[in-house]
C-alpha atoms as a PDB file:
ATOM      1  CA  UNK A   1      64.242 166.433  46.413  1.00  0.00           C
ATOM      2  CA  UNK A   2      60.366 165.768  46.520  1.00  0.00           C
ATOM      3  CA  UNK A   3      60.629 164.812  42.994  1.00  0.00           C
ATOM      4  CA  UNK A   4      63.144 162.076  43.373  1.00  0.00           C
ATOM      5  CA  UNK A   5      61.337 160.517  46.191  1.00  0.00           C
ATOM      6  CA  UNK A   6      58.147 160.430  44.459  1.00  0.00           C
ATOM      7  CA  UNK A   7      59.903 158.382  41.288  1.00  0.00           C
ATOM      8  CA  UNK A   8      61.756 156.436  43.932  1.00  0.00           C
ATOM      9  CA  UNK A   9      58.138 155.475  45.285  1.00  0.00           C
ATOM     10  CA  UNK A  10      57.039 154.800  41.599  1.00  0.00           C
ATOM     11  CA  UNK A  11      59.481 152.496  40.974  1.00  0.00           C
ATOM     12  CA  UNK A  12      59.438 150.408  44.341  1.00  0.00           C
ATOM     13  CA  UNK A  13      55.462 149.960  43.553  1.00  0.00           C
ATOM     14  CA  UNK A  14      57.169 147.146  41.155  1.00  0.00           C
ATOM     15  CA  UNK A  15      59.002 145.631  43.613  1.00  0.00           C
ATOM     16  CA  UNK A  16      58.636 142.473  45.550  1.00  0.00           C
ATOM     17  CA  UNK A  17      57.037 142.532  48.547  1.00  0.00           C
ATOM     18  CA  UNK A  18      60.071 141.230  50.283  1.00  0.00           C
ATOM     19  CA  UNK A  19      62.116 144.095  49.314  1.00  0.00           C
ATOM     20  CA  UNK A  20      59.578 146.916  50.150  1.00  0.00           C
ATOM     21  CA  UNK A  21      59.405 145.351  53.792  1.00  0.00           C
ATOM     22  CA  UNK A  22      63.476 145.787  53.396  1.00  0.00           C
ATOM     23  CA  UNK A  23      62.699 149.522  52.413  1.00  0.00           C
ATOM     24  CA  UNK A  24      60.445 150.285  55.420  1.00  0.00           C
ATOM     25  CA  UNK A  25      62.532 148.959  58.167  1.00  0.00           C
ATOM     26  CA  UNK A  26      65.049 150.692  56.188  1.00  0.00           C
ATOM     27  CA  UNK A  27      63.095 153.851  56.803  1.00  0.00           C
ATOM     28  CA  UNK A  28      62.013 153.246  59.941  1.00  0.00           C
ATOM     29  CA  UNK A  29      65.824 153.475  60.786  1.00  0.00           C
ATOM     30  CA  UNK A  30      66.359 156.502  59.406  1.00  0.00           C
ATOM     31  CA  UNK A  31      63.448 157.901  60.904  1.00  0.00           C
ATOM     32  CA  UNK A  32      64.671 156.880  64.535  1.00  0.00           C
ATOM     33  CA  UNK A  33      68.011 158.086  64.173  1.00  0.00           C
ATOM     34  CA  UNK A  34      67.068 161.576  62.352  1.00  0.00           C
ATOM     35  CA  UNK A  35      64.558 161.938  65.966  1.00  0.00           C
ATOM     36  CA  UNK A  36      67.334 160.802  68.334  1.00  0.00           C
ATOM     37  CA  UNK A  37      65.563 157.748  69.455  1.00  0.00           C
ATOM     38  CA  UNK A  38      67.512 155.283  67.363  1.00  0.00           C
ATOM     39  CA  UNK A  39      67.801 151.536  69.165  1.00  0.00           C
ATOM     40  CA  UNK A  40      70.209 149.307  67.880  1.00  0.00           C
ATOM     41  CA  UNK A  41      69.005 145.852  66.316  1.00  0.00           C
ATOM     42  CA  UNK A  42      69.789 142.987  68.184  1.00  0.00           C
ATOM     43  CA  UNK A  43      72.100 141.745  65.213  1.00  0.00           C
ATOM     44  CA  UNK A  44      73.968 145.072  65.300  1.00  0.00           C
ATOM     45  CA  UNK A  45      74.205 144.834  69.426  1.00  0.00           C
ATOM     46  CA  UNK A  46      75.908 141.058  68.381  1.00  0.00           C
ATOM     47  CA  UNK A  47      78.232 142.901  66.416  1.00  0.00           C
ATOM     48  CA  UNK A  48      79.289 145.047  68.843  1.00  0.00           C
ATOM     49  CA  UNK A  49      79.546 143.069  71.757  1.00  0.00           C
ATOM     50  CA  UNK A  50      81.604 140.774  68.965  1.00  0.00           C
ATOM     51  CA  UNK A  51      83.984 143.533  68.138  1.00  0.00           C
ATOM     52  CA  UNK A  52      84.698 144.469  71.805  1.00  0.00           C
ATOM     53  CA  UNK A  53      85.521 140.912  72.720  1.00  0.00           C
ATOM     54  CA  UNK A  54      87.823 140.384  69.798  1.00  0.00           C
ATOM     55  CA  UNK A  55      89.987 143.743  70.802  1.00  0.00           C
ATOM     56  CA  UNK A  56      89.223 145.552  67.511  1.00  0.00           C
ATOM     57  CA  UNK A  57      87.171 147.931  68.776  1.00  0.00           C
ATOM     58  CA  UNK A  58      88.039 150.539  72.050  1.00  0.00           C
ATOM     59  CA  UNK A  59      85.672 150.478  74.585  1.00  0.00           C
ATOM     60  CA  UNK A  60      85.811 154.031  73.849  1.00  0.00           C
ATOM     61  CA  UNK A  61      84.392 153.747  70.516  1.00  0.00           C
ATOM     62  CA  UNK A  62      82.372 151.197  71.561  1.00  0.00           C
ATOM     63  CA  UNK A  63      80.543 153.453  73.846  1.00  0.00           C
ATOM     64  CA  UNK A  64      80.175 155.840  71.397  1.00  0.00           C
ATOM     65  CA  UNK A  65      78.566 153.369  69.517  1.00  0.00           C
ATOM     66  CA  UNK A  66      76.260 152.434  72.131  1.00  0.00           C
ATOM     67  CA  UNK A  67      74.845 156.118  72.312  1.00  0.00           C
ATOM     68  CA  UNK A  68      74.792 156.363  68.758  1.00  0.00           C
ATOM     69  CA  UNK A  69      78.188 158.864  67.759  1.00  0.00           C
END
């Protein structure tokens, strides 16, 4: 697994700035949900509170959503 991250790394060295700053928010993500202490982005919150108004989501599963199920 170590190997494939460090060719993933060589290959987003090429990339544009713009999409490496894509790839550590990305990370930074992962990294808060893998510890537990994931917070939801304001444009995800949006889409929640947009789903529960419209009826296609539960407020069951948006719940679960809310504490990250």
């Amino acid at each position: 697994m170590i190997t494939k991250a460090k060719e993933l790394l060589e290959r987003v060295a090429g990339w544009p700035e713009e999409d490496i700053e894509k790839l550590e928010a990305a990370a930074r993500q992962i990294e808060a949900w893998r510890s537990g202490h994931y917070h939801a982005t304001e444009e995800e919150l949006r889409d929640i509170d947009e789903a529960e108004a419209s009826g296609i989501a539960t407020n069951e599963g948006v719940q679960a959503a809310y504490r990250g199920q």
